[in-house]
Protein backbone atom coordinates (compact mmCIF):
# COMPACT_ATOMS: atom_id res chain seq x y z
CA UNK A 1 62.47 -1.23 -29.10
CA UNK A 2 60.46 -4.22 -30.15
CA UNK A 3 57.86 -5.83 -27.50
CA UNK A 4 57.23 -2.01 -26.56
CA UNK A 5 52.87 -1.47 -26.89
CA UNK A 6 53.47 2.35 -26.28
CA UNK A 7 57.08 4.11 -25.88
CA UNK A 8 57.77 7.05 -24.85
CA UNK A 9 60.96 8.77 -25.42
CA UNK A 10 62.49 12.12 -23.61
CA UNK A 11 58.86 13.76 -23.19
CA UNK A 12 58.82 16.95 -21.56
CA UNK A 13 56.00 18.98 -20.64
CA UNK A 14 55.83 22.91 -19.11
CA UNK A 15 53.02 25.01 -17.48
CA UNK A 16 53.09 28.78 -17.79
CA UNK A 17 51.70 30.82 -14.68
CA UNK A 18 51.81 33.92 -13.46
CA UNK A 19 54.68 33.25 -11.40
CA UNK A 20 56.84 31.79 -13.81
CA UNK A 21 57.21 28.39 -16.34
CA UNK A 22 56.92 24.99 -14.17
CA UNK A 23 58.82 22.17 -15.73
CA UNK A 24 56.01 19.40 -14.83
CA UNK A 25 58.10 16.37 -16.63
CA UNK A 26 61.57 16.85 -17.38
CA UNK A 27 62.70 13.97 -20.04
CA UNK A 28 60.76 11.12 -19.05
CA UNK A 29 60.96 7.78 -21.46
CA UNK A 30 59.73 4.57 -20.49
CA UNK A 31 58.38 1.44 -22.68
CA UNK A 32 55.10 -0.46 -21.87
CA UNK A 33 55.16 -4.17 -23.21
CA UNK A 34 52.40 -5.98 -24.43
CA UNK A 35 49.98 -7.68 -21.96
CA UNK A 36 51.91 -5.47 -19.15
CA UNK A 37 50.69 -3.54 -16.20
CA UNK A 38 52.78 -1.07 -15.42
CA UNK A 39 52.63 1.25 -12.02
CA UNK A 40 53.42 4.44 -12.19
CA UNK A 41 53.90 6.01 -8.52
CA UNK A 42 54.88 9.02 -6.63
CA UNK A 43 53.32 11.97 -4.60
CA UNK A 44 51.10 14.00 -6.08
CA UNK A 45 52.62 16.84 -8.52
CA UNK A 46 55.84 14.88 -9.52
CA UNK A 47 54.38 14.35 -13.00
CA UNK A 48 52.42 10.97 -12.99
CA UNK A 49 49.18 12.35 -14.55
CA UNK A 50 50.84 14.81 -17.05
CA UNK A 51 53.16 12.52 -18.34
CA UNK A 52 50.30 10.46 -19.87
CA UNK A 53 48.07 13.52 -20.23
CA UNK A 54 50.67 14.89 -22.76
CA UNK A 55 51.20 11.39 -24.78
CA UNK A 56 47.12 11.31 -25.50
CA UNK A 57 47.56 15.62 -25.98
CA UNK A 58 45.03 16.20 -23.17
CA UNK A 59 47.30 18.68 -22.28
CA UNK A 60 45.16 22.14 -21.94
CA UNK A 61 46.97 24.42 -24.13
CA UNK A 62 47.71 26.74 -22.96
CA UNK A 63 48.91 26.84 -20.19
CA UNK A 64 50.65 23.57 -20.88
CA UNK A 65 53.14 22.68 -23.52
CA UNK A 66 54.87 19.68 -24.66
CA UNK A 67 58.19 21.11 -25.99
CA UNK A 68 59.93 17.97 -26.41
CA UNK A 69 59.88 14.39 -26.85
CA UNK A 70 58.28 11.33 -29.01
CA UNK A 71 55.41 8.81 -27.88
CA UNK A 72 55.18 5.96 -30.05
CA UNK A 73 52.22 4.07 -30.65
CA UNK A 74 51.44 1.60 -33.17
CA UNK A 75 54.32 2.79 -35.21
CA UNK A 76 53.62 6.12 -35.15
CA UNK A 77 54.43 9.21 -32.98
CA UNK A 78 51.23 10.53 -31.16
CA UNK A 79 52.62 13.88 -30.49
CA UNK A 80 52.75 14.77 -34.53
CA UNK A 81 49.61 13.21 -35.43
CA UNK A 82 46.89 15.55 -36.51
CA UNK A 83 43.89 16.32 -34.38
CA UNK A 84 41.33 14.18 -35.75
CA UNK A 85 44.24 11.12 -36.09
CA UNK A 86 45.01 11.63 -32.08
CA UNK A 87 40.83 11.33 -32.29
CA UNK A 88 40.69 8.30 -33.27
CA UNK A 89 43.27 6.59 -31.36
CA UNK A 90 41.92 8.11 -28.03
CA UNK A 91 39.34 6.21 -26.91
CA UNK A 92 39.23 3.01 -29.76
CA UNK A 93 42.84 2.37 -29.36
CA UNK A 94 43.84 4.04 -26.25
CA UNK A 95 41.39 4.27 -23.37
CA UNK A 96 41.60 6.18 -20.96
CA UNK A 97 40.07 6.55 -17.27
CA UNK A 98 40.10 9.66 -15.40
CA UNK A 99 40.71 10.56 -11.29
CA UNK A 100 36.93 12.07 -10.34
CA UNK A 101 33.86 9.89 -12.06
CA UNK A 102 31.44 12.75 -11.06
CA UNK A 103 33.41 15.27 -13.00
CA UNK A 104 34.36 13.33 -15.86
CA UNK A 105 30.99 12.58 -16.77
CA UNK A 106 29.10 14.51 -18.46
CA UNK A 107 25.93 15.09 -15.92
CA UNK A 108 23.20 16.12 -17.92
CA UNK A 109 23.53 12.96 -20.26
CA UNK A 110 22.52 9.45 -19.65
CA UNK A 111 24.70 7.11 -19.12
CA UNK A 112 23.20 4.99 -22.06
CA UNK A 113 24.23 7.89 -24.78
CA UNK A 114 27.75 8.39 -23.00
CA UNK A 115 28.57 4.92 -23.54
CA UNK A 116 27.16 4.85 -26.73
CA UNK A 117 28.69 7.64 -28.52
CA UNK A 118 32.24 5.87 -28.63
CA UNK A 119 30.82 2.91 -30.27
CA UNK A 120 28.78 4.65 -32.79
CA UNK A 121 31.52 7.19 -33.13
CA UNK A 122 34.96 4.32 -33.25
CA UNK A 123 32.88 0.94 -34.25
CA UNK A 124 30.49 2.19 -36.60
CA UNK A 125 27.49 0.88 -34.86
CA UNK A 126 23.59 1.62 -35.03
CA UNK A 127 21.92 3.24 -32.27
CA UNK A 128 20.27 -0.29 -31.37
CA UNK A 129 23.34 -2.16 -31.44
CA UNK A 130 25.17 -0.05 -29.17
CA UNK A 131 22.92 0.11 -26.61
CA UNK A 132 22.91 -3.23 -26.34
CA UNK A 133 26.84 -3.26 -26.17
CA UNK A 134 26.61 -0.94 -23.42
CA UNK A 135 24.15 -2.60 -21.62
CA UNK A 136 26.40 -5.78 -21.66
CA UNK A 137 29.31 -3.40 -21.25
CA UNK A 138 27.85 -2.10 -17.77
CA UNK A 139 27.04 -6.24 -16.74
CA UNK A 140 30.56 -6.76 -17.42
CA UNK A 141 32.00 -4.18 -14.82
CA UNK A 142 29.33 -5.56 -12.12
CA UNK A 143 26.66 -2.71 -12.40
CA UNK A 144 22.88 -4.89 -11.45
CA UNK A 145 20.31 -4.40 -14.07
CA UNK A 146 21.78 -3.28 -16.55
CA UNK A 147 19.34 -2.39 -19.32
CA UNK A 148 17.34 -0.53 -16.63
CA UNK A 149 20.24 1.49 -15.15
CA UNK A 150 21.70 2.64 -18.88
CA UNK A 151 18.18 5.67 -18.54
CA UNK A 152 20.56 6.40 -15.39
CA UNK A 153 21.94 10.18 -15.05
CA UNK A 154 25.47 9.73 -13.44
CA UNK A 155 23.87 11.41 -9.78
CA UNK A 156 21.74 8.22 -9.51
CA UNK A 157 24.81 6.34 -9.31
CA UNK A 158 27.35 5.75 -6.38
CA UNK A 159 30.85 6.78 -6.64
CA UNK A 160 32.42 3.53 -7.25
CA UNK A 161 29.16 2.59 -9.43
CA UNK A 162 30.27 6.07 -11.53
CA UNK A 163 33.79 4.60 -11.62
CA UNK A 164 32.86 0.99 -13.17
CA UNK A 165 31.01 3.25 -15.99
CA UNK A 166 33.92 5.29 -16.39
CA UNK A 167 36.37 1.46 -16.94
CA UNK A 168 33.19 0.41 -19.10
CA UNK A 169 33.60 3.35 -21.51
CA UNK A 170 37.36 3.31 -21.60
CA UNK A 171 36.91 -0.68 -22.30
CA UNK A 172 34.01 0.41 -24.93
CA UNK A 173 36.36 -0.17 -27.85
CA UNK A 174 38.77 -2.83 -26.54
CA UNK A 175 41.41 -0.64 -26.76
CA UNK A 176 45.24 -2.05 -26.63
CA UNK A 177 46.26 -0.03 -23.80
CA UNK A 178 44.04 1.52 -20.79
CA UNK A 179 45.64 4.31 -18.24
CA UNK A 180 43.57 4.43 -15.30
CA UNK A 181 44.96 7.57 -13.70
CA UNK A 182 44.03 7.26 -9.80
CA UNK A 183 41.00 5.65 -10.83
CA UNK A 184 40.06 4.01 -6.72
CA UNK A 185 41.37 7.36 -4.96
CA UNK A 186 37.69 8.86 -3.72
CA UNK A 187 36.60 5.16 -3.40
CA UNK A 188 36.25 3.10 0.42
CA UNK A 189 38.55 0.35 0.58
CA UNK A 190 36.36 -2.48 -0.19
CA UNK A 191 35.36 -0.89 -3.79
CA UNK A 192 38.98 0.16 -4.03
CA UNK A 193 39.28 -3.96 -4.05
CA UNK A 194 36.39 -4.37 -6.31
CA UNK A 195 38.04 -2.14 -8.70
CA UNK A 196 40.94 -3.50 -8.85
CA UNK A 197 40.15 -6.75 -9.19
CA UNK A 198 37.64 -6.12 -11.99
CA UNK A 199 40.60 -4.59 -13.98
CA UNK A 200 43.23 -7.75 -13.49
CA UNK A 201 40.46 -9.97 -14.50
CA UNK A 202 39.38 -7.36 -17.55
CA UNK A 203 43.21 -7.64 -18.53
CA UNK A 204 43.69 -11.35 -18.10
CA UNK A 205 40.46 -11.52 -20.45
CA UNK A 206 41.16 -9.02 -23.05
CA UNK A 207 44.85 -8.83 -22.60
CA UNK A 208 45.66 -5.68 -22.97
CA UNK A 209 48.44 -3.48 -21.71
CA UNK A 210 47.91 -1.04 -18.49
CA UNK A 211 49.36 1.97 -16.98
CA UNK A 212 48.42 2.57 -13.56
CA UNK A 213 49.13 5.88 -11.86
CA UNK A 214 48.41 6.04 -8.37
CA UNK A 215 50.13 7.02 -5.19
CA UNK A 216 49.07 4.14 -3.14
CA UNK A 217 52.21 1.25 -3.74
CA UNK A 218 49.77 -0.99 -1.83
CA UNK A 219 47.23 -1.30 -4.70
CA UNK A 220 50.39 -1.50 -7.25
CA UNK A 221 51.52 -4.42 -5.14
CA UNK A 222 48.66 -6.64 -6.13
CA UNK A 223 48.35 -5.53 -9.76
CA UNK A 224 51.35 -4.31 -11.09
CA UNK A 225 54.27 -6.04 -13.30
CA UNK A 226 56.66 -3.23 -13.12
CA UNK A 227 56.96 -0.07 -11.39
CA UNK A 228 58.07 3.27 -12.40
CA UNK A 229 59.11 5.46 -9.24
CA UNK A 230 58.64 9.62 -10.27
CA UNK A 231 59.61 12.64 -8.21
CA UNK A 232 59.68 16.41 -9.40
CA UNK A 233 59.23 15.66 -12.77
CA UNK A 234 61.71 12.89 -13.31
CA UNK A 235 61.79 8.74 -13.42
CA UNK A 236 64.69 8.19 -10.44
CA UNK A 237 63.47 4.34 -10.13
CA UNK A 238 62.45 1.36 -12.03
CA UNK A 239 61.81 -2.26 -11.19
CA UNK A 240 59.92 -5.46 -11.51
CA UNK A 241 57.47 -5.30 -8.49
CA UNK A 242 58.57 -8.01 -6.59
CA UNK A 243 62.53 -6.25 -6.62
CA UNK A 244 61.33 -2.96 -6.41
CA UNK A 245 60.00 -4.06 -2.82
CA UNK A 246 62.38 -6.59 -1.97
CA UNK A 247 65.28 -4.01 -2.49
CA UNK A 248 64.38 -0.33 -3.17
CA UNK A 249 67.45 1.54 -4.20
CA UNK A 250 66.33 5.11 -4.07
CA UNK A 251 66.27 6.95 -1.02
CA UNK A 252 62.75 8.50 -2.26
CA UNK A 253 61.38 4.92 -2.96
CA UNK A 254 62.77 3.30 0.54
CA UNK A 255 60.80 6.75 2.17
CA UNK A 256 57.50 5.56 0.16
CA UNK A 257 57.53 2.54 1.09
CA UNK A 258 58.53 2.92 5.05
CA UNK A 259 55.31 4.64 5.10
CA UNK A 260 53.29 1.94 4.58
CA UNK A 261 52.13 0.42 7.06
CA UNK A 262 53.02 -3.50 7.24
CA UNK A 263 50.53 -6.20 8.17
CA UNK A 264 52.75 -9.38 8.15
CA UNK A 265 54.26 -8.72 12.23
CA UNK A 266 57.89 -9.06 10.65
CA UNK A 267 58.83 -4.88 11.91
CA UNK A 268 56.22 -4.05 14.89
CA UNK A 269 58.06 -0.04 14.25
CA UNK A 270 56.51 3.86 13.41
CA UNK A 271 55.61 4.40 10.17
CA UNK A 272 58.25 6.66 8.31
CA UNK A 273 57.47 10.07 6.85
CA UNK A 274 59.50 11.84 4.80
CA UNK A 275 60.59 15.40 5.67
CA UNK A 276 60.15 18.70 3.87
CA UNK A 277 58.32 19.58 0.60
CA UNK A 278 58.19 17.80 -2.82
CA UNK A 279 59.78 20.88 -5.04
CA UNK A 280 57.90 23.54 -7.09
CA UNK A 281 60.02 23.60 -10.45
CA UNK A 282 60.23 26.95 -11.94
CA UNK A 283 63.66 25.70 -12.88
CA UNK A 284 64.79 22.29 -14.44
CA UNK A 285 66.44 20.96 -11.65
CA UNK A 286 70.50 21.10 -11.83
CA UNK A 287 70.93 19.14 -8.62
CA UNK A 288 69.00 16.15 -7.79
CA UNK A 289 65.90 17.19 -6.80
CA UNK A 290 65.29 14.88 -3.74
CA UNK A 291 68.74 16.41 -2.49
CA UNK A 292 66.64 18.76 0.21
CA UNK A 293 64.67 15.79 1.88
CA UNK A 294 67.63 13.05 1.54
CA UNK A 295 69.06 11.44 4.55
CA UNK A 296 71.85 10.04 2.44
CA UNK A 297 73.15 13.32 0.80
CA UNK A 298 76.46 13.84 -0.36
CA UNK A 299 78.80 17.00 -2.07
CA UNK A 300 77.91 15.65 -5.66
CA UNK A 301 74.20 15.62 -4.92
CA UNK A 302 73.91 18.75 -5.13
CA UNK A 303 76.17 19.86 -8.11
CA UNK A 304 74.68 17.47 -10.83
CA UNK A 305 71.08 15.60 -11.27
CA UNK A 306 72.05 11.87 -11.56
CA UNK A 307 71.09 10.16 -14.96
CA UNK A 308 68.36 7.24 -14.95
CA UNK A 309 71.10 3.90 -15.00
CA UNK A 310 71.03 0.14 -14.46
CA UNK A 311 72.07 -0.82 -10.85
CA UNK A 312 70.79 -4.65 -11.68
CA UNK A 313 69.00 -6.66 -14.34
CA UNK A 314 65.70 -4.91 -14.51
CA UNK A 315 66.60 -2.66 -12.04
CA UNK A 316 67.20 1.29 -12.95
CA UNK A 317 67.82 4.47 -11.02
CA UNK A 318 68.92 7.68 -10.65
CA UNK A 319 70.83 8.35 -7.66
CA UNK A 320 74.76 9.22 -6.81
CA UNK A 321 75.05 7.00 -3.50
CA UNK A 322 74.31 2.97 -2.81
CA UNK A 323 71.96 3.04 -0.24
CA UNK A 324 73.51 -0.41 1.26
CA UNK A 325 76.18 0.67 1.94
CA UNK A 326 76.18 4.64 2.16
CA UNK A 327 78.93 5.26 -0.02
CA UNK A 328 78.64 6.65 -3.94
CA UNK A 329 77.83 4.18 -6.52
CA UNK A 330 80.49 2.78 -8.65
């Protein structure tokens, strides 16, 4: 589809263990537009991190195996490009920041020459030249002194301090499109803030597409365009942010978001949780897979898995009954 940055079309991705395959992400296709930020949300294992793991083929094989699907990119599929073409899209292109700071870089290298290699490596620059890229690279994610602190091993830095180096690199190369996978989880709230913050402003600057994968909807709230809703391996909801709150038409989504707590004094009520277990698929699902933790369950819920469809402009998901009203959806 035109507009689309990155699209990705029926991707599936497996894990072999010793107690049998796991179907991480079962046919997942979504498009991200130009300029976008898209939120991708859910509990952890339904697939948010592996879905973009196996677009970029950071997939550790094995175990894992991407046995089906296409992600487009710049008019070309990523999953049948050769390893040094996937090379040079990750990083100059496609950036990408990872959950833990302190394990993603590498900690026996400054932070100077971890910055610099993607420059010298994607832009072609001398040694001088990208230091002094980084240097301005590390002033533009906040980091004080810049020059000084690029002789820095990543233990003399603070978490969140470790995870503005980690946005500098993936922003090294002004890439088109940035997935920060969880990147303000370890963080306190008031870096969590920082962070996100810095990226909206990075965006609105560069103007480049985003994926953000987190679990928190709160941070997605404040940064987000449109949301994608995953559970056990599958897309059940998608929305523009502002409907996706206003009217949540999943049973899964209206469960994430009960369990927020609210700060406006509209609903002085508990916070909801949501019962049971997200599932462990050795099997592709046949039923819908939120069927065992559903409040609204019916007969058909459990005989067929319901296909992702438009309920509204804008609006998609994949569920058998209309939570308004209770009954199954026309």
């Amino acid at each position: 589809m035109p507009g689309f940055v990155l699209d990705i079309k029926g991707l599936e991705t497996q894990f072999k263990t010793p107690d049998g395959v796991v179907h991480a992400v079962n046919g997942v296709s979504f498009g991200l537009k130009e300029g976008e930020t898209l939120g991708v949300v859910g509990e952890s294992g339904c697939g948010k991190s592996v879905t973009m793991l196996s677009a970029l083929r950071l997939i550790p094989s094995p175990p894992g195996k991407v046995t089906a699907g296409e992600a487009w990119f710049a008019g070309r599929d990523l999953l049948k490009m050769s390893n040094e073409e996937i090379r040079q899209v990750r990083g100059a292109q496609i950036g990408m920041v990872f959950q833990d700071p302190m394990t993603s870089l590498n900690p026996v290298l400054t932070i100077g020459r971890q910055l610099e290699e993607p420059l010298m490596l994607h832009v072609g620059m001398t040694k001088s030249q990208a230091s002094d890229r980084a240097a301005e690279l590390l002033s533009i994610v906040g980091i004080p002194n810049a020059k000084d602190r690029l002789k820095d091993y990543p233990h003399q830095y603070s978490g969140g301090m470790r995870q503005r180096v980690m946005i500098a690199m993936a922003l090294a190369c002004s890439p088109q499109v940035l997935i920060a996978d969880e990147p303000t989880t370890a963080l306190d709230v008031t870096i969590q803030a920082q962070i996100v913050e810095l990226v909206k402003r990075l965006r609105d600057e560069i103007g480049m597409s985003i994926i953000w994968i987190t679990h928190d909807l709160g941070i997605v709230a404040g940064l987000a365009h449109r949301v994608i809703v995953m559970y056990g391996g599958y897309i059940i909801e998608e929305a523009m942010i502002n409907e996706l709150f206003a009217n949540p038409k999943h049973p899964y989504t209206i469960g994430l978001l009960g369990s927020l707590p609210r700060v406006d004094g509209r609903e002085n009520s508990r916070l909801i949780s949501i019962e049971g277990q997200p599932p462990v698929l050795y099997q592709k699902p046949q039923a819908c897979p939120f069927a065992p933790r559903c409040k609204w369950v019916m007969e058909k819920c459990w005989q067929a898995n319901p296909a992702l469809e438009t309920a509204s402009v804008d609006h998609r998901v994949a569920c058998w009954v209309d939570v308004a009203t209770g009954r199954p959806r026309a």
